[in-house]
N, C-alpha and C. Protein backbone atom coordinates (compact mmCIF):
# COMPACT_ATOMS: atom_id res chain seq x y z
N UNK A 1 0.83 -1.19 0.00
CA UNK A 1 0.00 0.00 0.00
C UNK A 1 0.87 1.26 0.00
N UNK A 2 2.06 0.99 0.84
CA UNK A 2 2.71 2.32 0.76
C UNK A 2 3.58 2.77 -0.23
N UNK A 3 4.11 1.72 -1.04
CA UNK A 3 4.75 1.85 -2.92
C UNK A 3 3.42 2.40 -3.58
N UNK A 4 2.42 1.93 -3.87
CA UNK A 4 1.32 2.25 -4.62
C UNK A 4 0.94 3.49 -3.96
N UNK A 5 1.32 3.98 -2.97
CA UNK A 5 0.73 5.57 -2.65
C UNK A 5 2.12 6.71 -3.08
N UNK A 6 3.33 5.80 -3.21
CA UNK A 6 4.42 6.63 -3.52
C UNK A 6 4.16 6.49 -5.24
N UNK A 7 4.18 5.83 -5.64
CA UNK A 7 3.92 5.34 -6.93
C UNK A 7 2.83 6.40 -7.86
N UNK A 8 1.51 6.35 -7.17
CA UNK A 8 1.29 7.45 -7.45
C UNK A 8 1.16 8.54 -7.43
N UNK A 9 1.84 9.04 -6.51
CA UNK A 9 2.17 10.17 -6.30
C UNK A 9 3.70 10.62 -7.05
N UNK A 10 4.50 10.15 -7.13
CA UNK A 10 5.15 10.07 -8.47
C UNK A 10 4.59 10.33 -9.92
N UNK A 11 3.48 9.35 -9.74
CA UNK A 11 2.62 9.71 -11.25
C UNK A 11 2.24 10.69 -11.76
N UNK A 12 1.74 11.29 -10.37
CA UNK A 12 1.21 12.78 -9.72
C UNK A 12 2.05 13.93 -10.15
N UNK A 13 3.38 13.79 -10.31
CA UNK A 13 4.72 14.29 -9.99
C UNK A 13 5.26 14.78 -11.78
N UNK A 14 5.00 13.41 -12.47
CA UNK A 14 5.30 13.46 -13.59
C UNK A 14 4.48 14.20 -14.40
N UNK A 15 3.37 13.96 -13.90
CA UNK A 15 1.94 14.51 -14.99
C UNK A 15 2.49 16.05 -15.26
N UNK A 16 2.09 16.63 -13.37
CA UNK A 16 2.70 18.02 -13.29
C UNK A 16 3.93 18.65 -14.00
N UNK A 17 5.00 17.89 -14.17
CA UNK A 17 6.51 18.45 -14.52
C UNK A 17 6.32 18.18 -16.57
N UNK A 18 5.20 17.21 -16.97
CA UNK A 18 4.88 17.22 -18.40
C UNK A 18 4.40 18.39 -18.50
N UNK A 19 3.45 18.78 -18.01
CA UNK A 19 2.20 20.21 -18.26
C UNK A 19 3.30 21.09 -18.36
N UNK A 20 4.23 21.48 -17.38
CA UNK A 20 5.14 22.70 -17.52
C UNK A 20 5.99 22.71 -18.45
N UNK A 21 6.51 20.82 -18.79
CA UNK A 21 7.92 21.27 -20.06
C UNK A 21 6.31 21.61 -21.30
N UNK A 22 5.42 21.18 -21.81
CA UNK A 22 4.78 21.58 -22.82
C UNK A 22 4.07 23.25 -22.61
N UNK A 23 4.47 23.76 -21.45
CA UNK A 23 4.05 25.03 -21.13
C UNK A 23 5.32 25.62 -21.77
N UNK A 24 6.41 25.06 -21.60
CA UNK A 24 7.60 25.50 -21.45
C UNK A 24 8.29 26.07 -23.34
N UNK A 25 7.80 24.29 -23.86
CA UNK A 25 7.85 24.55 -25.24
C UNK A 25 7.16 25.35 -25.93
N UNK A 26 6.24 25.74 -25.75
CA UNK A 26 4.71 26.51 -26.12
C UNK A 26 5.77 27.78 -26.67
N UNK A 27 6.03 28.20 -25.00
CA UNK A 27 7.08 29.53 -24.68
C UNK A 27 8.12 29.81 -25.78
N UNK A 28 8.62 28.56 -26.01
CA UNK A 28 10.07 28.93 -26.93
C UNK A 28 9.74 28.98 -28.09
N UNK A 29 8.16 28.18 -28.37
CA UNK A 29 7.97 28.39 -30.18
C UNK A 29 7.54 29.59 -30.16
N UNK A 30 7.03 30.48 -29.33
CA UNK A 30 6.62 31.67 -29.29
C UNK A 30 7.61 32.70 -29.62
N UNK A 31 8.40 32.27 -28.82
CA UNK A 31 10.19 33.21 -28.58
C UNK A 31 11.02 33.18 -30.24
N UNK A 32 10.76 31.58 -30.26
CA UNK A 32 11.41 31.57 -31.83
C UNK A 32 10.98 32.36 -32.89
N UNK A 33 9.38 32.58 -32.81
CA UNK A 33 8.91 33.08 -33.66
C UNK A 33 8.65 34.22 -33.99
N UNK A 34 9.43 35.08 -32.48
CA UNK A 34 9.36 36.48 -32.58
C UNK A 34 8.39 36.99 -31.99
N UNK A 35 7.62 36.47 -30.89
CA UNK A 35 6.07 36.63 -30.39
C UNK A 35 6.67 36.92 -29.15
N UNK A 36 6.42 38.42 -28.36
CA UNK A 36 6.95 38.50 -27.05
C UNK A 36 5.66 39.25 -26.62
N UNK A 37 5.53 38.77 -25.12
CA UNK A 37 4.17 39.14 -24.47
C UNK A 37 4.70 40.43 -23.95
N UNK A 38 3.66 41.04 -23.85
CA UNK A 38 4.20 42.55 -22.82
C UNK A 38 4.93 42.54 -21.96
N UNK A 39 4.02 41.81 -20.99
CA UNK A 39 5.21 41.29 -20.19
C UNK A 39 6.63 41.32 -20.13
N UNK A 40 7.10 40.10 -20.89
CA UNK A 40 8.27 39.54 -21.20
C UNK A 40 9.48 41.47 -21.86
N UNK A 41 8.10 41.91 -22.54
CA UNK A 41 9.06 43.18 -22.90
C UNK A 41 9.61 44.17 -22.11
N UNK A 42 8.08 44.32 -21.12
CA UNK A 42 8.76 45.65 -20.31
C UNK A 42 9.28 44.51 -19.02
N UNK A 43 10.09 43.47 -18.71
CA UNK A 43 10.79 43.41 -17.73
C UNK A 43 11.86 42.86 -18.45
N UNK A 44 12.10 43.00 -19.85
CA UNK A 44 13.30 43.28 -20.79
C UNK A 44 14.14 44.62 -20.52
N UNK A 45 13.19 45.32 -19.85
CA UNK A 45 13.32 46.83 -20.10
C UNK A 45 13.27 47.61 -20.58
N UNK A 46 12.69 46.88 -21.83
CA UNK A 46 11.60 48.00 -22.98
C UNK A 46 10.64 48.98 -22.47
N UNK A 47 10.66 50.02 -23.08
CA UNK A 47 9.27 50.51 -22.97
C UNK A 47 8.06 50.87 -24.17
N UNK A 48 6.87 50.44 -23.71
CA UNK A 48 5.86 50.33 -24.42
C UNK A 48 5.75 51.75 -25.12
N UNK A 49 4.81 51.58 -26.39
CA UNK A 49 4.32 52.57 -26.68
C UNK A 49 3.41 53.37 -25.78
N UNK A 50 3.75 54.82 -25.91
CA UNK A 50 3.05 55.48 -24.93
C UNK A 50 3.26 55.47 -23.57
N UNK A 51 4.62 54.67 -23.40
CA UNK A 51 4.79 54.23 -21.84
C UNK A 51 6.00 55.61 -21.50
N UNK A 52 5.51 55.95 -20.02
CA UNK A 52 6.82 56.57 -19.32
C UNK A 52 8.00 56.28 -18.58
N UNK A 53 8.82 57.24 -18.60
CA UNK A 53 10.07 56.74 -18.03
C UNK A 53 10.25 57.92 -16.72
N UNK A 54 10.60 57.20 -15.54
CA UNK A 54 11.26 57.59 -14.86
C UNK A 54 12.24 57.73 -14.13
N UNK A 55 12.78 58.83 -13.86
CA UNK A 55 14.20 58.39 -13.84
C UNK A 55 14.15 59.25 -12.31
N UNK A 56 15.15 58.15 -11.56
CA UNK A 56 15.18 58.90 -10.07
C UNK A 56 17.12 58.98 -10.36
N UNK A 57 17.37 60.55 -9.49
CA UNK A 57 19.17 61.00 -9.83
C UNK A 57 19.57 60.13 -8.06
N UNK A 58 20.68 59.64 -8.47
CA UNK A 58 21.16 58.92 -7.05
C UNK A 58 22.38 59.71 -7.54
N UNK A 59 22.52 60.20 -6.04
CA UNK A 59 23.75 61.36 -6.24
C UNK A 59 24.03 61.13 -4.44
N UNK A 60 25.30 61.27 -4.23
CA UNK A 60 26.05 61.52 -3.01
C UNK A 60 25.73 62.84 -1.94
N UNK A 61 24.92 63.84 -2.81
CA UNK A 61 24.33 64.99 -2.20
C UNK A 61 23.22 65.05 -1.18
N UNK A 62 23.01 65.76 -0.58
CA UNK A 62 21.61 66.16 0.49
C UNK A 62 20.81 66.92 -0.09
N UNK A 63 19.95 67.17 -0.19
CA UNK A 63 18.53 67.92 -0.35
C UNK A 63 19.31 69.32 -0.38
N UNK A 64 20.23 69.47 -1.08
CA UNK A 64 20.19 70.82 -1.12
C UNK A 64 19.85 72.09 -2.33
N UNK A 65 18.68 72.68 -2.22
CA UNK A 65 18.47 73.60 -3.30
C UNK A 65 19.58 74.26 -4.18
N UNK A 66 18.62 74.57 -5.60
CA UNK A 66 20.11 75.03 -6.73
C UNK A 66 20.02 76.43 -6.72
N UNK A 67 21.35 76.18 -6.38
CA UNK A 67 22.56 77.53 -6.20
C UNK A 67 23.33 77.53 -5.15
N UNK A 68 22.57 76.57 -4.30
CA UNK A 68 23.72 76.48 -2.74
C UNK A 68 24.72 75.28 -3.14
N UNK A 69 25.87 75.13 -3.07
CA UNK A 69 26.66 74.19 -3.00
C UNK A 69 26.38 72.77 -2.07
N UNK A 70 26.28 71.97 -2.77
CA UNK A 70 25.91 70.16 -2.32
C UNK A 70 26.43 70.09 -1.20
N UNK A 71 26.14 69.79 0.03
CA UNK A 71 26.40 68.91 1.02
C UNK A 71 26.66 67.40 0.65
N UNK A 72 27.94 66.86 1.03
CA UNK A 72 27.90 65.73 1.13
C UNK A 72 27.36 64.95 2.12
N UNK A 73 26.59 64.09 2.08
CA UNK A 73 25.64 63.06 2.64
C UNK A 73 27.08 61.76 3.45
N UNK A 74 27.03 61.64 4.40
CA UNK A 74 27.77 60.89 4.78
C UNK A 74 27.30 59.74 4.95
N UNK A 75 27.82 57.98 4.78
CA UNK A 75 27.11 57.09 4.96
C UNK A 75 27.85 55.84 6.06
N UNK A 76 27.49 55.70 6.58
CA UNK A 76 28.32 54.57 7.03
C UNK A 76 27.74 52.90 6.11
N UNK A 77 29.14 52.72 5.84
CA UNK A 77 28.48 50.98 4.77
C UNK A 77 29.83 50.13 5.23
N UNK A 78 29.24 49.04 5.40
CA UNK A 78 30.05 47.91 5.73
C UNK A 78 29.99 46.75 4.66
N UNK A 79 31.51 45.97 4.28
CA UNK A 79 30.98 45.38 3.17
C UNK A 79 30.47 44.03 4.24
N UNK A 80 30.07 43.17 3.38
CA UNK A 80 29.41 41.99 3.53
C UNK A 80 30.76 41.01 4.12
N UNK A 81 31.70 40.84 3.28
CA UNK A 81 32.74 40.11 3.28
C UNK A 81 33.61 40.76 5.12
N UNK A 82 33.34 41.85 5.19
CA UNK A 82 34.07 42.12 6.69
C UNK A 82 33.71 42.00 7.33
N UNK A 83 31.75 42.32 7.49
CA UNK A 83 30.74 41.42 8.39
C UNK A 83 31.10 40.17 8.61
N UNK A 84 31.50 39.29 7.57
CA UNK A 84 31.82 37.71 7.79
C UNK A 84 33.21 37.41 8.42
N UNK A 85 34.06 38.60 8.23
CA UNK A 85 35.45 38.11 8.85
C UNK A 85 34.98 38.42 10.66
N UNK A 86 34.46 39.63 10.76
CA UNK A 86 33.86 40.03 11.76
C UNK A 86 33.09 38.57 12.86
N UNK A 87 32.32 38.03 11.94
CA UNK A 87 32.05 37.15 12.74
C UNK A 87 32.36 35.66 13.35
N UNK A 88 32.91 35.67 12.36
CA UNK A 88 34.11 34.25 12.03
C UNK A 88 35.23 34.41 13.71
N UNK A 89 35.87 35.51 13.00
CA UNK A 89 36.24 35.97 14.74
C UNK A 89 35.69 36.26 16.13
N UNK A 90 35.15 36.77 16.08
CA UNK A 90 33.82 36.52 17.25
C UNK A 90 33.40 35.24 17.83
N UNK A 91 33.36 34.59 16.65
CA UNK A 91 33.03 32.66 17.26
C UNK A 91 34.45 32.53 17.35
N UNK A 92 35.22 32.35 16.90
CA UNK A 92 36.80 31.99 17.31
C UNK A 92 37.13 32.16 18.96
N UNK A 93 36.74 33.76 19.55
CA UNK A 93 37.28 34.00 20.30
C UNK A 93 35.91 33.31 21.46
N UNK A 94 34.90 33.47 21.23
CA UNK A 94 33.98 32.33 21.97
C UNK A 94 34.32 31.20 22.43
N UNK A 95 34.41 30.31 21.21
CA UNK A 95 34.81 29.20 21.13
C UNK A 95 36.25 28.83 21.76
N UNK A 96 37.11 29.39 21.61
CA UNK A 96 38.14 29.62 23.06
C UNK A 96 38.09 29.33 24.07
N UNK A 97 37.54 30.60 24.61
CA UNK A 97 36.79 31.02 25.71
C UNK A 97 35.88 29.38 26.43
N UNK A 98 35.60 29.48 25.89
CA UNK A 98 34.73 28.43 26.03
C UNK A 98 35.07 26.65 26.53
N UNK A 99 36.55 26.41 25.13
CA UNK A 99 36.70 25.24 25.58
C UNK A 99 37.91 25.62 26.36
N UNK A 100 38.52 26.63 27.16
CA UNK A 100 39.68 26.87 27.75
C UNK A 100 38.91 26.76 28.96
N UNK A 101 37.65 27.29 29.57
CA UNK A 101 36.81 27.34 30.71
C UNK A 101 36.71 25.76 30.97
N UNK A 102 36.09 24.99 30.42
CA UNK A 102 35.76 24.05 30.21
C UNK A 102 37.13 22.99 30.81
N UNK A 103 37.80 23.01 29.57
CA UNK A 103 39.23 22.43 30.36
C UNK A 103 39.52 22.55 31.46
N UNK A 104 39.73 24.06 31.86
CA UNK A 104 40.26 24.61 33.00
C UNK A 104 39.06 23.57 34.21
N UNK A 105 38.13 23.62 34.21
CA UNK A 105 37.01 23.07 34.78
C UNK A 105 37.04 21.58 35.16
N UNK A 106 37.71 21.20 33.89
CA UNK A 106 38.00 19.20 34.24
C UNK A 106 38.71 19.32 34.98
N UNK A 107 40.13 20.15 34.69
CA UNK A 107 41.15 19.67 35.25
C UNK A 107 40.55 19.96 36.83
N UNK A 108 40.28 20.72 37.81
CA UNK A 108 39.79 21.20 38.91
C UNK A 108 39.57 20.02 39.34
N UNK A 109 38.60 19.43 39.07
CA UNK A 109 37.44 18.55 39.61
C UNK A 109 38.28 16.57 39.50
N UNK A 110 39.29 16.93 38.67
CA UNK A 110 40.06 15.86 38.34
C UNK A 110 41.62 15.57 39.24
N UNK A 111 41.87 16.87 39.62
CA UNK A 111 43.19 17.40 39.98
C UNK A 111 43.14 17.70 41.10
């Protein structure tokens, strides 16, 4: 009983993963043929007819009105990679800590 419930559920499994590759092919004869859904265009990064663009300025400056000279915006950023050395060390010095207590602790109770 419990092969025949895996079994078909497998069956179950296959049916589903057929529907998507023939969803899938559908897609590419479409693609081949030069047929692109809207969709597919504007998250190409096309833009449609009649469509707008907006554009936001990312600049290092503060809100400061024109004619006064830019304030620089100060940021504090940490990369990712020093976060990880950051913590790598942190457990190091734990983990020390930890089995040096520990030791220190046998020996006591042993000694």
């Amino acid at each position: 009983m419990k092969l025949r419930g895996e079994f078909e559920s497998l069956k179950q499994r296959i049916s589903i993963l057929e529907q998507e590759n023939r969803t899938l092919e559908e897609q590419l004869d479409r693609y081949s043929a030069g047929e692109y859904s809207e969709r597919d265009i504007v998250a190409s990064g096309y833009v449609t007819n009649g469509g707008k663009i907006i554009r936001f300025q990312d600049d290092e400056t503060g809100g400061s009105s024109p004619g006064q000279s830019p304030e620089p915006v100060s940021r504090f950023e940490i990369d990712l990679g020093h976060l990880r050395i950051i913590w790598i060390m942190f457990s190091l010095i734990i983990a020390f800590y930890y089995f040096k207590k520990k030791s220190s602790g046998v020996d006591e109770y042993h000694g």
